[in-house]
Protein backbone atom coordinates (compact mmCIF):
# COMPACT_ATOMS: atom_id res chain seq x y z
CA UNK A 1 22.71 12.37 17.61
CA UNK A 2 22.42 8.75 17.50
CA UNK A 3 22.46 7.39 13.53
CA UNK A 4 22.68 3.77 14.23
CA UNK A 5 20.63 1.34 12.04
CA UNK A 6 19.03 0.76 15.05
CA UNK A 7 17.98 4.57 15.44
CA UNK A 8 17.34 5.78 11.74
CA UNK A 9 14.25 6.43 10.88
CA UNK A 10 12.94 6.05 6.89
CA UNK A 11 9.47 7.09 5.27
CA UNK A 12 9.20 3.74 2.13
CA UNK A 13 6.58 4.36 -0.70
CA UNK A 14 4.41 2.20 -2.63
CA UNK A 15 1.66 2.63 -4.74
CA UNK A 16 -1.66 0.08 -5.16
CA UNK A 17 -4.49 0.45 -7.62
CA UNK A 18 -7.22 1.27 -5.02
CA UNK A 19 -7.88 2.60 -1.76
CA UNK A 20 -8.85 -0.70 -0.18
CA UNK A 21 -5.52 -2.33 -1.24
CA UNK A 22 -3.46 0.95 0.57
CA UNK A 23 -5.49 0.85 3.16
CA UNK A 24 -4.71 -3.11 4.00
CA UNK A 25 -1.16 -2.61 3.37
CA UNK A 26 -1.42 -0.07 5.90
CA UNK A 27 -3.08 -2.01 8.32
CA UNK A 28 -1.23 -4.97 8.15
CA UNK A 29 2.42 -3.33 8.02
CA UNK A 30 1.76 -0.65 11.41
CA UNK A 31 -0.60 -4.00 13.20
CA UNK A 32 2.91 -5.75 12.57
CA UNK A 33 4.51 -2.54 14.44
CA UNK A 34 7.14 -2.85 11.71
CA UNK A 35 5.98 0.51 10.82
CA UNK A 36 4.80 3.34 13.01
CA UNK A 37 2.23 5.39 10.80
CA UNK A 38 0.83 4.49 7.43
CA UNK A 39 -0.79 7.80 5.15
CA UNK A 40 -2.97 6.57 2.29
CA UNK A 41 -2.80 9.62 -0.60
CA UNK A 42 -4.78 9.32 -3.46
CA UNK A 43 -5.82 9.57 -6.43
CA UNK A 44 -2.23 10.31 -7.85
CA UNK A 45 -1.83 9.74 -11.36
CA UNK A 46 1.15 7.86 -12.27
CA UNK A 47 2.75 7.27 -15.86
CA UNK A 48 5.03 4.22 -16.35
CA UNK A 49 6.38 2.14 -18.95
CA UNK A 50 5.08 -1.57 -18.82
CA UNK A 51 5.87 -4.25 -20.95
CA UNK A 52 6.83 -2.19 -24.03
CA UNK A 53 3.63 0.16 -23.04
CA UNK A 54 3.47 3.56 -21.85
CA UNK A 55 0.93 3.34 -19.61
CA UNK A 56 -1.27 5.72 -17.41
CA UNK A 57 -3.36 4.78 -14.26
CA UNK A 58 -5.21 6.10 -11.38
CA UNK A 59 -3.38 4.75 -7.96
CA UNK A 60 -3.29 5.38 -4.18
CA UNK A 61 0.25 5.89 -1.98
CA UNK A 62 0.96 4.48 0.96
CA UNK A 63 3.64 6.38 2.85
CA UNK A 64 4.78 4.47 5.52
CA UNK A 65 7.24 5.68 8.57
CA UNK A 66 9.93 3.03 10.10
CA UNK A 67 13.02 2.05 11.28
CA UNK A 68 15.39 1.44 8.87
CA UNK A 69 16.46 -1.89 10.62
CA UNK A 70 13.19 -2.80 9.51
CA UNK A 71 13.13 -2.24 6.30
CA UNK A 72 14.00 -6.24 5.07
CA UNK A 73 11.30 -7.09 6.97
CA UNK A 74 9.20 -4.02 5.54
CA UNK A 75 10.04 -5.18 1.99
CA UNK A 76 9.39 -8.85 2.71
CA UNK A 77 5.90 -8.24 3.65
CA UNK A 78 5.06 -5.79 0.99
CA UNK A 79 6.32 -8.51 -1.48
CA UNK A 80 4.10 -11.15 0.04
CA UNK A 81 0.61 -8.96 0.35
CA UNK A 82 1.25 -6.48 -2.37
CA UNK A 83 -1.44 -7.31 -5.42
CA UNK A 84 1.56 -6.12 -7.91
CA UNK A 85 3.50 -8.02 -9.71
CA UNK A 86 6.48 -5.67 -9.28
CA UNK A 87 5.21 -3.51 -6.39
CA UNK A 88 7.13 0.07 -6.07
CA UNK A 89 8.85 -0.20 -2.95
CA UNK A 90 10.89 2.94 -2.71
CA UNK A 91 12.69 3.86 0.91
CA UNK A 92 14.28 7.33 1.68
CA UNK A 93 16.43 8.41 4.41
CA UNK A 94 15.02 10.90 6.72
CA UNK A 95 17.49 13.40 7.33
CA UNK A 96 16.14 15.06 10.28
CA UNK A 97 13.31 15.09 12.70
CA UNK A 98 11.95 15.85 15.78
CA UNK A 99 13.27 14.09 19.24
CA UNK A 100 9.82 12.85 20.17
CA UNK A 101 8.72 12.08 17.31
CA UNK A 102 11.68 9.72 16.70
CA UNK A 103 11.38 8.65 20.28
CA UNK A 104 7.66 7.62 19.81
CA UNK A 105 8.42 6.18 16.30
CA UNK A 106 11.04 3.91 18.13
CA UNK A 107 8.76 2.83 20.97
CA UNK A 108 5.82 2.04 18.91
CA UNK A 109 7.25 -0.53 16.64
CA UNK A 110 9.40 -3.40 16.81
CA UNK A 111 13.01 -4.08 15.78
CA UNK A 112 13.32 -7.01 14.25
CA UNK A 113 16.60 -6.94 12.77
């Protein structure tokens, strides 16, 4: 099995404060074809300390499926449109999958590393 940068695959998380903002991040990020698939989850409820204040709030995920020699490009994008001021972006490793699936996941977006 090939587990080259080039070949890795990686599911990255964020989180936005409404539907519309997940669903734009999902847009723009797969119309890029730096990512594959987007999901948009929601409503989660997430707890979180912020500025000295433990918060609570009503958010959407975004679940997004990639490359991993994406992922700079991934995290330079979701900096740029993300409405947060410190955005979660969290990337994991996929540690298996299916041969097409990583086949089609390679042939629908673009390596820009």
């Amino acid at each position: 099995m090939d587990y080259s940068k080039e070949s890795r695959l990686m599911i990255i998380i964020t989180t936005t404060e409404t539907k519309e903002d997940a669903d734009r991040i999902a847009r723009h990020l797969v119309g890029l074809r730096l990512v594959a698939c987007a999901q948009v989850n929601g409503p989660i409820t997430s707890h979180y300390w912020w500025k000295g204040t433990l918060e609570e709030a009503t958010e959407w995920e975004c679940k997004l499926k990639a490359l991993a020699s994406n992922y700079e490009a991934i995290e330079q994008e979701l900096t740029a449109i993300h409405p947060y001021e410190i955005p979660q972006i969290v990337a994991l490793p996929v540690q298996e999958v299916a041969g097409p699936f990583r086949e089609w996941i390679k042939e629908v977006t673009s390596s820009v590393s």
